[in-house]
Protein backbone atom coordinates (compact mmCIF):
# COMPACT_ATOMS: atom_id res chain seq x y z
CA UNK A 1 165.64 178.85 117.61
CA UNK A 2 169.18 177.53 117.13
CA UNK A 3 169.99 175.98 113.87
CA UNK A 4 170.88 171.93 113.83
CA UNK A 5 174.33 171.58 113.49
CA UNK A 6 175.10 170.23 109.70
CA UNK A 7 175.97 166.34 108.94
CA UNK A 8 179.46 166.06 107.02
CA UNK A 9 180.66 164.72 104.05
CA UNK A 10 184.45 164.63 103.24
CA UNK A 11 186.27 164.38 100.37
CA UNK A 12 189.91 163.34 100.46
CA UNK A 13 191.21 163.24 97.80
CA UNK A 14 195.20 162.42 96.72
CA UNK A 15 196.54 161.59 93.34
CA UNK A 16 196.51 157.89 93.71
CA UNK A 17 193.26 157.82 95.23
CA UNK A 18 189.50 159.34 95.94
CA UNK A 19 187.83 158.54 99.41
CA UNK A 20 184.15 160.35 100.68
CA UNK A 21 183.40 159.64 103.81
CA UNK A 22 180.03 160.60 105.48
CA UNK A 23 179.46 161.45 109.34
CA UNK A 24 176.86 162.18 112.09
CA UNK A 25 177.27 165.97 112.89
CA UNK A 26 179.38 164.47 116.11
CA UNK A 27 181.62 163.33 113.38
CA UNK A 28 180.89 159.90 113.79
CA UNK A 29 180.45 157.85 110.78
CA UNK A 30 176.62 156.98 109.36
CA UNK A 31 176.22 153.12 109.03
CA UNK A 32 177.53 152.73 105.17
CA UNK A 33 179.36 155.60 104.87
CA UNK A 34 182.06 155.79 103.09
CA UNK A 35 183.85 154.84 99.73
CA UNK A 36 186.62 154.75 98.40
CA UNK A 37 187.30 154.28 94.32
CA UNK A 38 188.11 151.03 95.11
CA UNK A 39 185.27 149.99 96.80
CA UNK A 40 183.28 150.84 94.07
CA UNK A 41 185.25 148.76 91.55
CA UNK A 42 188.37 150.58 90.23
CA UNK A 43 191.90 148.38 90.67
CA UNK A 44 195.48 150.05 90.12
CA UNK A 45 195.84 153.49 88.36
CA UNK A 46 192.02 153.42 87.67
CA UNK A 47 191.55 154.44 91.30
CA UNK A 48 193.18 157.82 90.54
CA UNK A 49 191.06 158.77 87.35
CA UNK A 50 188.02 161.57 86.90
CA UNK A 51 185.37 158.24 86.64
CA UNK A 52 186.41 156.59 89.97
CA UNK A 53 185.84 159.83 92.19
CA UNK A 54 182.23 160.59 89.81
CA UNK A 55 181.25 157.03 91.09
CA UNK A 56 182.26 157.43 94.30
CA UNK A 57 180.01 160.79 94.62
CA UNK A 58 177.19 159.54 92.74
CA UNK A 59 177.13 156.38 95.76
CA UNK A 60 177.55 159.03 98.55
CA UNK A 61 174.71 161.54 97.06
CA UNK A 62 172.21 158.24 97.35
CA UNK A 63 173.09 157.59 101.05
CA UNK A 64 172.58 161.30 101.95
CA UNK A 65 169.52 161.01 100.42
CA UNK A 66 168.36 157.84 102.19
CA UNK A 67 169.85 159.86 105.68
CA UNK A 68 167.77 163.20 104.54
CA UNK A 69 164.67 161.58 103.73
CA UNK A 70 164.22 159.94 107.29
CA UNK A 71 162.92 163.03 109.96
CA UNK A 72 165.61 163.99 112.50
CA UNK A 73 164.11 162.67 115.53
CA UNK A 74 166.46 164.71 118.06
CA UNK A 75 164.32 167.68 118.03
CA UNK A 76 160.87 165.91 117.42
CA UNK A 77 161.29 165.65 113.36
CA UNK A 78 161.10 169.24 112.75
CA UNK A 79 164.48 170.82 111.60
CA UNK A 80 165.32 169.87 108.39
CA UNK A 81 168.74 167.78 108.08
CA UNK A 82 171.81 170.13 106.84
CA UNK A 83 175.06 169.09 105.36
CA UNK A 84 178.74 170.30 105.05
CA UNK A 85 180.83 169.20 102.33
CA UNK A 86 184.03 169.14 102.80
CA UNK A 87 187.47 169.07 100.46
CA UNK A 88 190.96 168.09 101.29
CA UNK A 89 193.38 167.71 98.74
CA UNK A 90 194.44 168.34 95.14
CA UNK A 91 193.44 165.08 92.31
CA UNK A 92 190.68 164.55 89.80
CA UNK A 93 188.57 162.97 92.44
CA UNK A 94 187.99 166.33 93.81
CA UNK A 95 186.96 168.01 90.50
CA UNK A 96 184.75 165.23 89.79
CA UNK A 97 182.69 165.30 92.67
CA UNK A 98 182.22 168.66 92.43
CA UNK A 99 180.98 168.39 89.35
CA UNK A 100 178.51 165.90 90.33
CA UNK A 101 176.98 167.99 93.02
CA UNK A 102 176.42 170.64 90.05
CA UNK A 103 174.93 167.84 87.70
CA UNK A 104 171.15 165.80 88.30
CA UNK A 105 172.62 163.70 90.41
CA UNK A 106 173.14 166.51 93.26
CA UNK A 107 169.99 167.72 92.57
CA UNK A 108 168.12 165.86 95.68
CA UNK A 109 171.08 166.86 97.95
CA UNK A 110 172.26 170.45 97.04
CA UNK A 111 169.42 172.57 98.85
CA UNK A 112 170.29 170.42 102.32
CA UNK A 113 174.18 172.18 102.01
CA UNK A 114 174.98 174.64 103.71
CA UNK A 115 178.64 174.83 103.95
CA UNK A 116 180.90 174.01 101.56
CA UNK A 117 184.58 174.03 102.94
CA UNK A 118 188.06 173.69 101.71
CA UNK A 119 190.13 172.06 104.04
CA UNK A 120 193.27 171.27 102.01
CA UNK A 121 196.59 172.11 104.12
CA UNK A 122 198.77 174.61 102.50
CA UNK A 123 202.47 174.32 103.00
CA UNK A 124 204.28 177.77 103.95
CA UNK A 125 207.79 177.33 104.44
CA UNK A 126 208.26 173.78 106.20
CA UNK A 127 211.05 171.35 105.21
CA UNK A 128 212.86 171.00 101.62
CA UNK A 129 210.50 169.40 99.24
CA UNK A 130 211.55 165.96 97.71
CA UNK A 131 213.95 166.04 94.59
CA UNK A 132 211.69 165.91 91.40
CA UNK A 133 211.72 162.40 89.97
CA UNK A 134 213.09 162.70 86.74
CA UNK A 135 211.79 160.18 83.96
C-alpha cells in the first residue's frame, strides 16, 4: 500500500520576523493557515523575539490538530494524516518553535511527523556580501 503523501508546515523564519504557514500535501494552503508574529499580536521589534515565534507555533500546533482529528476522506478515512515540518532560515523564531514541538504543546502533533526538513539556502561563493554596518 503506498503511503499518503505528508501535509506541510513551514517555518520561515528571518531576523525581523517569524511566519508558519500550513498546506494541503499539493502545497496549497489549509483554510486558516498561516501566521505570522504579527498576526498574533506582536508590533515593531517584538515581531523578531523568542515569544512571538512560541505563539505563533503554539496557534499552528492547534490547527494541525483540528486538520488531524478530521479522517482523510481521499482514501475512505483510513490512512492516518502525516506531516512535514519544514525550516528556512536563521532567527529565534526558528529555535522557538522547535522547542515547542519538543514541549506539551507538540505533544498531540509530534507522532503525525514524519519529516522534519531544513530548507535554509546556504550561500557558497555568490556576490560580495554587504559592508558590515558599523554602530
Amino acid at each position: 500500500m503506498e503511503r499518503a503523501k505528508p501535509y506541510h508546515l513551514h517555518v520561515y523564519t528571518t531576523h525581523n520576523n517569524c511566519r508558519v504557514v500550513f498546506t494541503y500535501p499539493s502545497g496549497k494552503l489549509v483554510k486558516n493557515g498561516w501566521w505570522t508574529s504579527g498576526s498574533c499580536g506582536f508590533k515593531g521589534a517584538n515581531k523578531s523575539s523568542y515569544e512571538a515565534g512560541y505563539q505563533c507555533a503554539v496557534r499552528a500546533f492547534k490547527r494541525v490538530e483540528e486538520e488531524i482529528s478530521r479522517p482523510n476522506f481521499k482514501d475512505g478515512g483510513v490512512s492516518p494524516v502525516t506531516l512535514a515540518l519544514k525550516f528556512k532560515g536563521f532567527g529565534w523564531g526558528r529555535e522557538a518553535v522547535q522547542k515547542a514541538f519538543m514541549t506539551s504543546e507538540g505533544d498531540s502533533i509530534r507522532s503525525s511527523v514524519v519529516v522534519v526538513e531544513d530548507r535554509t539556502p546556504i550561500k557558497i561563493g555568490g556576490t560580495r556580501a554587504k559592508k558590515a554596518r558599523r554602530l
